[in-house]
PDB file of N, CA and C in Angstrom:
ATOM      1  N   UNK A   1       6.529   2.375   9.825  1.00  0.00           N
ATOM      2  CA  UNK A   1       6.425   1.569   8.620  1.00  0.00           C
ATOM      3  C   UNK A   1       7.207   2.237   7.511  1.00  0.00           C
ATOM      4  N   UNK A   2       8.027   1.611   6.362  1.00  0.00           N
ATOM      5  CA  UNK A   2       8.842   2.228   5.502  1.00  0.00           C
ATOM      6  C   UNK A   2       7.689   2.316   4.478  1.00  0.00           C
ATOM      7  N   UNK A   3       7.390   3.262   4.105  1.00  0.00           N
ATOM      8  CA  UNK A   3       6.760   4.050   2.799  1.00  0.00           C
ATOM      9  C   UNK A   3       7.498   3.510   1.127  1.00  0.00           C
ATOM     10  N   UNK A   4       8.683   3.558   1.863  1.00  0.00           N
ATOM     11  CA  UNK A   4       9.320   2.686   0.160  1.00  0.00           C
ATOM     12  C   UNK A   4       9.078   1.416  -0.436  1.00  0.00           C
ATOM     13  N   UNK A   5       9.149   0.371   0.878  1.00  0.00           N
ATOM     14  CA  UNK A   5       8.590  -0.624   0.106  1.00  0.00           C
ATOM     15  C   UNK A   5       7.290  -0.844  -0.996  1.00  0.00           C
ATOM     16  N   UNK A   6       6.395  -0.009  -0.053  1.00  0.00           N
ATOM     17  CA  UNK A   6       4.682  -0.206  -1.610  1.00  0.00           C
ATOM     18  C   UNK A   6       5.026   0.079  -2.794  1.00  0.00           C
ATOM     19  N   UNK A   7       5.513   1.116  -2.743  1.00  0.00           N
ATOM     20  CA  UNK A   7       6.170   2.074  -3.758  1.00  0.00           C
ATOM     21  C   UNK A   7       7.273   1.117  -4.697  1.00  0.00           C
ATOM     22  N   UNK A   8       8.281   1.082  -4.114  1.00  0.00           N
ATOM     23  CA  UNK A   8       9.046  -0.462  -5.091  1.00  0.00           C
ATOM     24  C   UNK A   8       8.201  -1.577  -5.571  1.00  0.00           C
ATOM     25  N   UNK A   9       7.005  -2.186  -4.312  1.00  0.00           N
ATOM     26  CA  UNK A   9       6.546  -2.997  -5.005  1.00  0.00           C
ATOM     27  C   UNK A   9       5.411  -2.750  -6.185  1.00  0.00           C
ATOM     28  N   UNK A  10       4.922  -1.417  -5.968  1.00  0.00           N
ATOM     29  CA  UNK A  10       3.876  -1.069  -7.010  1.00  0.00           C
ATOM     30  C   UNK A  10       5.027  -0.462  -8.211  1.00  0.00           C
ATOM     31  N   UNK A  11       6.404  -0.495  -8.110  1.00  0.00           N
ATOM     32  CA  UNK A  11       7.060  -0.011  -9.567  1.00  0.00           C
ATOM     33  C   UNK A  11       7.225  -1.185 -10.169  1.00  0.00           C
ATOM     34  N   UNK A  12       7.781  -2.731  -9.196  1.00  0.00           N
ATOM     35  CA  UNK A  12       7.585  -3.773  -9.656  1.00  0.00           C
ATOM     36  C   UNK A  12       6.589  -4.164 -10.472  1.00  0.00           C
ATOM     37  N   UNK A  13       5.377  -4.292  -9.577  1.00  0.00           N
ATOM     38  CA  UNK A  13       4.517  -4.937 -10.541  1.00  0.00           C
ATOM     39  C   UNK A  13       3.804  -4.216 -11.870  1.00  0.00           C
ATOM     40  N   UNK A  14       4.341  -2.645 -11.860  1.00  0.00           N
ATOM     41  CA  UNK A  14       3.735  -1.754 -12.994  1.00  0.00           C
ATOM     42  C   UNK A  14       4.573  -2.602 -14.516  1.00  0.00           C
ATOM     43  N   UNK A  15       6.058  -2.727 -14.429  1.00  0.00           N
ATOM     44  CA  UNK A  15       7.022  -3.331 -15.145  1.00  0.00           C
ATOM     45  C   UNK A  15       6.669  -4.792 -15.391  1.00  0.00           C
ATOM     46  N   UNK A  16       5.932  -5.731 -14.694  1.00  0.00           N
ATOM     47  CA  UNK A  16       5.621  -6.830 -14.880  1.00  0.00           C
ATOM     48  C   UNK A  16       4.133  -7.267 -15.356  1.00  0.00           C
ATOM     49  N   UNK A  17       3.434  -6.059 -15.329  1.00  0.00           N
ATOM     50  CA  UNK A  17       2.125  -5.864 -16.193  1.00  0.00           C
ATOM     51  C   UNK A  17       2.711  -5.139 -17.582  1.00  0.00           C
ATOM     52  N   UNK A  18       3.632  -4.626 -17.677  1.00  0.00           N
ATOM     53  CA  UNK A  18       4.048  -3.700 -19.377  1.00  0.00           C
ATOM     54  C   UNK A  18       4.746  -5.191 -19.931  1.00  0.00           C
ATOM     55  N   UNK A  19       5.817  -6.371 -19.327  1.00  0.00           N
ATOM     56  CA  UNK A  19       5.815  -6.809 -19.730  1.00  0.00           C
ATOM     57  C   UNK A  19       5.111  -8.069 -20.337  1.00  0.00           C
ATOM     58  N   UNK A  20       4.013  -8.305 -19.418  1.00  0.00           N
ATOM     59  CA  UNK A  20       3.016  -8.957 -20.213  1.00  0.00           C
ATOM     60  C   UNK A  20       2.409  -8.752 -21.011  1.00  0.00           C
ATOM     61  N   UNK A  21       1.869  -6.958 -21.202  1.00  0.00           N
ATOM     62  CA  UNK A  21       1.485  -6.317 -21.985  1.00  0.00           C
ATOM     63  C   UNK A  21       1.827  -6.794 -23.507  1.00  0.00           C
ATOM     64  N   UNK A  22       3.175  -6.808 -23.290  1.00  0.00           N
ATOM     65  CA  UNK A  22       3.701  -6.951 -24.410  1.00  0.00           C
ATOM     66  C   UNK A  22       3.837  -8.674 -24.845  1.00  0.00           C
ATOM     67  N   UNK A  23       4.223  -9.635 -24.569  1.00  0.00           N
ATOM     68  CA  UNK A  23       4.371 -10.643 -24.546  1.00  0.00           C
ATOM     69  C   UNK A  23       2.996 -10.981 -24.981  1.00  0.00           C
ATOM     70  N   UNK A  24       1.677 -10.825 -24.760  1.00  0.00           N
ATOM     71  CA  UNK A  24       0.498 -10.325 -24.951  1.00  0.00           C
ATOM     72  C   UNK A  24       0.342 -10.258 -26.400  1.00  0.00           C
ATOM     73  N   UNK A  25       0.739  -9.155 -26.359  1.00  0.00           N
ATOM     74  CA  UNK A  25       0.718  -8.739 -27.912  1.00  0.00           C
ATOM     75  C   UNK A  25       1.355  -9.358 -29.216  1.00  0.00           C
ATOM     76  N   UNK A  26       2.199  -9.877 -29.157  1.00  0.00           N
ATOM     77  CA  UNK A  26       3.465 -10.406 -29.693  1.00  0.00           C
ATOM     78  C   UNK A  26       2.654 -12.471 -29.950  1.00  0.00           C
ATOM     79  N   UNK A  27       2.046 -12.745 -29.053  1.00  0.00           N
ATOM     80  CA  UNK A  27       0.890 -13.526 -29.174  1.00  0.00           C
ATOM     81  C   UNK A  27      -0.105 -13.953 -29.699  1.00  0.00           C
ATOM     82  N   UNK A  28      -0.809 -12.519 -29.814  1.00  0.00           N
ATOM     83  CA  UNK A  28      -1.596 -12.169 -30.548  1.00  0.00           C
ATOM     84  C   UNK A  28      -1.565 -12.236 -32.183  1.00  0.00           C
ATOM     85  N   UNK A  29      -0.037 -11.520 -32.265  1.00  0.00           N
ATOM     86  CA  UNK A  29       0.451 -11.082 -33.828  1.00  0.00           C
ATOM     87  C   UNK A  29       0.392 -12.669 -34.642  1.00  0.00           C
ATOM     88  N   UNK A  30       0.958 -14.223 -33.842  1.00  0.00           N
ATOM     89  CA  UNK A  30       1.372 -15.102 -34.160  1.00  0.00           C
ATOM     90  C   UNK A  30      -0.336 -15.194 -35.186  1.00  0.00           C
ATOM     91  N   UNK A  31       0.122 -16.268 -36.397  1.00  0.00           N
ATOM     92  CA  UNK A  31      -1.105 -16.674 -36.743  1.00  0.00           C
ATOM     93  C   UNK A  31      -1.998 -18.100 -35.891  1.00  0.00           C
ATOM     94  N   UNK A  32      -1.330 -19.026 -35.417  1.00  0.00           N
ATOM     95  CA  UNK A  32      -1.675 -19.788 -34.672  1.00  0.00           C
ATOM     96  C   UNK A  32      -1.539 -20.025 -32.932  1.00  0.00           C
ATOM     97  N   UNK A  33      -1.449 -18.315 -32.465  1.00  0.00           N
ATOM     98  CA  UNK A  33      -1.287 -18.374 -31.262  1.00  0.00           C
ATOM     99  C   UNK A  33      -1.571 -19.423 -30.254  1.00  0.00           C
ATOM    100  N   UNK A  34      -0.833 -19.384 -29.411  1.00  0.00           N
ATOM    101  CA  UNK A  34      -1.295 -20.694 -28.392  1.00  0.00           C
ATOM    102  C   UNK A  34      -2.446 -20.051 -27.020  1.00  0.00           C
ATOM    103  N   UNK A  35      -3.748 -20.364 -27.429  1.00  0.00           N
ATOM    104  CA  UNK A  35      -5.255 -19.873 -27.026  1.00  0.00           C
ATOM    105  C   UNK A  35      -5.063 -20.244 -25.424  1.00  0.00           C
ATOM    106  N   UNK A  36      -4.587 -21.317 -25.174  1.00  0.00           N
ATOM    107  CA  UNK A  36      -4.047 -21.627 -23.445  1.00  0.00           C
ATOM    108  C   UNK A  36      -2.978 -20.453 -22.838  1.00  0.00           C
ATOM    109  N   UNK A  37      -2.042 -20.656 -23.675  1.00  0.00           N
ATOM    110  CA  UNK A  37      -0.696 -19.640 -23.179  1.00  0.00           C
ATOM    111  C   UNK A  37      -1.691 -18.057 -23.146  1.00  0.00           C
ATOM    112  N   UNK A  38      -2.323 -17.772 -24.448  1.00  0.00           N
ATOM    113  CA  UNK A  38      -3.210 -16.239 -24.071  1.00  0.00           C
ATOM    114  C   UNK A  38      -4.108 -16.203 -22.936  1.00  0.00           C
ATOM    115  N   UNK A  39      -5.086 -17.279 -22.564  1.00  0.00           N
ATOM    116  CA  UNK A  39      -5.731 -17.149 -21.464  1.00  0.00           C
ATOM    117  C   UNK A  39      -4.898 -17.130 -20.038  1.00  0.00           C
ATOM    118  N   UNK A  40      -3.760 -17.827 -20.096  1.00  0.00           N
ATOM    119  CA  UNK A  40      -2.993 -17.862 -18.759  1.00  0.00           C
ATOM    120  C   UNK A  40      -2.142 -16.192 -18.722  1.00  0.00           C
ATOM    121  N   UNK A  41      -1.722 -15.684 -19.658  1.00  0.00           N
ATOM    122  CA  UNK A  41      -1.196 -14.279 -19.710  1.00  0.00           C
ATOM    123  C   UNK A  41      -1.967 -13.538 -18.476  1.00  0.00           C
ATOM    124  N   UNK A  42      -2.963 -13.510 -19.715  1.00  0.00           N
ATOM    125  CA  UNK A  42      -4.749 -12.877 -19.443  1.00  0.00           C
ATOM    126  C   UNK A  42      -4.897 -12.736 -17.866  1.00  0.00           C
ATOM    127  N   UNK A  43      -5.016 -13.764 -17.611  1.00  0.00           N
ATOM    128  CA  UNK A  43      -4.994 -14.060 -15.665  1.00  0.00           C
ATOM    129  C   UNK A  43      -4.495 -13.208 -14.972  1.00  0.00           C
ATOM    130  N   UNK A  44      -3.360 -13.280 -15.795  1.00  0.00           N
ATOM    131  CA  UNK A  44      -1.963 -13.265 -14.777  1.00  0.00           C
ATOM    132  C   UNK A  44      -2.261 -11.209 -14.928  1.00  0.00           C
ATOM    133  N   UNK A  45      -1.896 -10.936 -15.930  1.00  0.00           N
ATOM    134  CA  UNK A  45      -2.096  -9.602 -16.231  1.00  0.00           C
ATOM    135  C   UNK A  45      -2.965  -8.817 -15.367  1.00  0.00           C
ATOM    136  N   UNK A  46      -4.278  -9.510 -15.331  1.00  0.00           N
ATOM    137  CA  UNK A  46      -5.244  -8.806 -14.929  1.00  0.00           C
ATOM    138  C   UNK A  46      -5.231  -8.924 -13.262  1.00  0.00           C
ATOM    139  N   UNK A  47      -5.006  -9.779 -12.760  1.00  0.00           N
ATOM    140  CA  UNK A  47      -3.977 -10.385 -11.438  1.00  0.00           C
ATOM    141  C   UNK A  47      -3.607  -9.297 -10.752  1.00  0.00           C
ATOM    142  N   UNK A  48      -2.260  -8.848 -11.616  1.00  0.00           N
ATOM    143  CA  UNK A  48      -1.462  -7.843 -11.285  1.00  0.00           C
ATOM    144  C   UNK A  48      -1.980  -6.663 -11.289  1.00  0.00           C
ATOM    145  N   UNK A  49      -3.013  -5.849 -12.677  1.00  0.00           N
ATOM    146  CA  UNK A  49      -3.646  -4.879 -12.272  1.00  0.00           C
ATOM    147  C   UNK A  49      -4.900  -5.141 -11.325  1.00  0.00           C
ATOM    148  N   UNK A  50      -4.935  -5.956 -10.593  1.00  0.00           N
ATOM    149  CA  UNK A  50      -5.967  -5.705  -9.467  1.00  0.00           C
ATOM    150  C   UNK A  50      -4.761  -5.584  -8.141  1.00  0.00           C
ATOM    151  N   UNK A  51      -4.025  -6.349  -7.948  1.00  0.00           N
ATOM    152  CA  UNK A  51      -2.864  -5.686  -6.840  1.00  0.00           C
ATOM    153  C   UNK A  51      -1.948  -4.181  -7.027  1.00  0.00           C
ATOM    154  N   UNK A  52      -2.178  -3.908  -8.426  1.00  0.00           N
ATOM    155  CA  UNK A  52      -1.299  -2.334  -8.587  1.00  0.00           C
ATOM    156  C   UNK A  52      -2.479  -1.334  -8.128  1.00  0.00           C
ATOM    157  N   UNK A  53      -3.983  -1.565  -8.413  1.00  0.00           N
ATOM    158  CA  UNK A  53      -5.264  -0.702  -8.437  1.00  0.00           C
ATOM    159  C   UNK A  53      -5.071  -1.219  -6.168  1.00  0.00           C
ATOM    160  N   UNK A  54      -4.882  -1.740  -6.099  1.00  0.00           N
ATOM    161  CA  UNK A  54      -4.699  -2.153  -4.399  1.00  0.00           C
ATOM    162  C   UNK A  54      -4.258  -1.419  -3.756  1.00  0.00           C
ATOM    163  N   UNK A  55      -2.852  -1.402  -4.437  1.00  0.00           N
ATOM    164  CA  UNK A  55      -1.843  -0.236  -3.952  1.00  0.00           C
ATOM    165  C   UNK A  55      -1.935   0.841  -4.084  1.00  0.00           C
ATOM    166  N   UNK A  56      -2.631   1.208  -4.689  1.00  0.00           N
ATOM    167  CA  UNK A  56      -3.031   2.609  -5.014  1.00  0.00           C
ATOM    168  C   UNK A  56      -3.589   3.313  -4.256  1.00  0.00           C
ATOM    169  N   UNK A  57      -4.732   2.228  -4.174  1.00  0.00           N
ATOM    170  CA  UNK A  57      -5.550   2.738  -3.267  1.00  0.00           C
ATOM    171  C   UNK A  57      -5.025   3.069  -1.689  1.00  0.00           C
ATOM    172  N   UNK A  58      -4.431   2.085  -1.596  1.00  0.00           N
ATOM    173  CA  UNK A  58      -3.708   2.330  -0.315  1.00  0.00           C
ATOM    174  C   UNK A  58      -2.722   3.310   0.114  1.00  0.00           C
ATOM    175  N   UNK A  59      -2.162   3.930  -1.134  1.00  0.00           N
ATOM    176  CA  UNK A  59      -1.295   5.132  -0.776  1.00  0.00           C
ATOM    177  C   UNK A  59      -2.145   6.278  -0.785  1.00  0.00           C
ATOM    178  N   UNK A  60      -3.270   6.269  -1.339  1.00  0.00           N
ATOM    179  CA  UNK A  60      -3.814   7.607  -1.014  1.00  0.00           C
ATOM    180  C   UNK A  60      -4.830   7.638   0.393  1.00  0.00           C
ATOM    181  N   UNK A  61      -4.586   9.075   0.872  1.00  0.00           N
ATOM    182  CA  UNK A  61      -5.487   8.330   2.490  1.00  0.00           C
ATOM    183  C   UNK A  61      -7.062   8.256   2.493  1.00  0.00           C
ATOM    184  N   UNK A  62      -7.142   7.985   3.354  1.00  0.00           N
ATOM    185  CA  UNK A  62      -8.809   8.312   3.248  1.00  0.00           C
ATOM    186  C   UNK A  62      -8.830   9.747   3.668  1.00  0.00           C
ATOM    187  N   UNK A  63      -9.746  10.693   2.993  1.00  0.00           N
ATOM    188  CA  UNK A  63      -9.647  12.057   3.868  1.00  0.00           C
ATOM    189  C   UNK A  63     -11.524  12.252   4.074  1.00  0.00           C
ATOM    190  N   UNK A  64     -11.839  11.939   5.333  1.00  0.00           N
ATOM    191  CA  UNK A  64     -13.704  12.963   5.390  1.00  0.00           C
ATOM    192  C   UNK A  64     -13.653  14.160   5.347  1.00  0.00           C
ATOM    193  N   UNK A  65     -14.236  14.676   3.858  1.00  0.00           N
ATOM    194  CA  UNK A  65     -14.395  15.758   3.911  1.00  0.00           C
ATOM    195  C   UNK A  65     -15.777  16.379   4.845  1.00  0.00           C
TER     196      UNK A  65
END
Protein backbone atom coordinates (compact mmCIF):
# COMPACT_ATOMS: atom_id res chain seq x y z
CA UNK A 1 0.00 0.00 0.00
CA UNK A 2 1.53 3.61 -0.80
CA UNK A 3 1.82 5.50 2.56
CA UNK A 4 1.73 8.83 0.49
CA UNK A 5 -1.49 8.91 -0.58
CA UNK A 6 -3.25 9.46 3.29
CA UNK A 7 -0.71 11.77 3.81
CA UNK A 8 -1.55 14.01 0.53
CA UNK A 9 -4.98 13.42 1.26
CA UNK A 10 -4.84 14.48 4.97
CA UNK A 11 -2.53 17.73 3.59
CA UNK A 12 -5.51 18.22 1.28
CA UNK A 13 -8.13 18.31 3.43
CA UNK A 14 -5.99 20.23 6.35
CA UNK A 15 -5.86 23.30 3.44
CA UNK A 16 -9.55 22.91 2.74
CA UNK A 17 -10.60 23.14 6.45
CA UNK A 18 -8.03 26.57 6.83
CA UNK A 19 -9.84 27.61 3.90
CA UNK A 20 -13.14 27.46 5.23
CA UNK A 21 -11.79 28.55 8.30
CA UNK A 22 -11.41 31.53 6.82
CA UNK A 23 -14.26 32.10 4.44
CA UNK A 24 -15.98 31.41 7.88
CA UNK A 25 -14.75 34.20 9.30
CA UNK A 26 -14.94 36.77 6.69
CA UNK A 27 -18.87 35.79 7.07
CA UNK A 28 -19.08 36.33 10.16
CA UNK A 29 -17.38 39.96 9.93
CA UNK A 30 -20.39 40.81 7.22
CA UNK A 31 -23.21 42.72 9.15
CA UNK A 32 -26.00 40.79 7.47
CA UNK A 33 -24.31 37.53 6.95
CA UNK A 34 -26.07 34.94 5.00
CA UNK A 35 -27.26 32.48 8.29
CA UNK A 36 -27.86 29.50 5.44
CA UNK A 37 -24.43 30.03 3.64
CA UNK A 38 -22.86 29.96 7.67
CA UNK A 39 -24.70 26.83 8.56
CA UNK A 40 -23.70 25.03 5.23
CA UNK A 41 -19.80 26.19 5.84
CA UNK A 42 -20.37 24.86 9.38
CA UNK A 43 -21.20 21.25 7.96
CA UNK A 44 -18.91 21.18 5.65
CA UNK A 45 -15.95 22.28 8.01
CA UNK A 46 -16.75 20.11 10.64
CA UNK A 47 -17.18 17.22 7.85
CA UNK A 48 -13.71 17.59 7.05
CA UNK A 49 -12.35 17.73 10.61
CA UNK A 50 -14.01 14.46 11.33
CA UNK A 51 -12.20 12.79 8.09
CA UNK A 52 -8.68 14.66 8.98
CA UNK A 53 -9.27 13.32 13.02
CA UNK A 54 -9.90 9.70 10.73
CA UNK A 55 -6.77 9.92 9.24
CA UNK A 56 -5.02 10.42 11.95
CA UNK A 57 -6.04 8.04 13.60
CA UNK A 58 -5.21 5.74 11.09
CA UNK A 59 -1.62 6.65 10.66
CA UNK A 60 -0.79 6.02 14.05
CA UNK A 61 -0.73 2.15 14.83
CA UNK A 62 -2.36 0.51 17.34
CA UNK A 63 0.48 -0.57 19.76
CA UNK A 64 -0.67 -3.20 23.12
CA UNK A 65 1.26 -2.17 25.51
Amino acid sequence: MNDDLPLARLAQLRAEHRVLDERLSKLRAEPLGNQLELARLKRTKLRLKDEIAFLEDQAVPDIIA
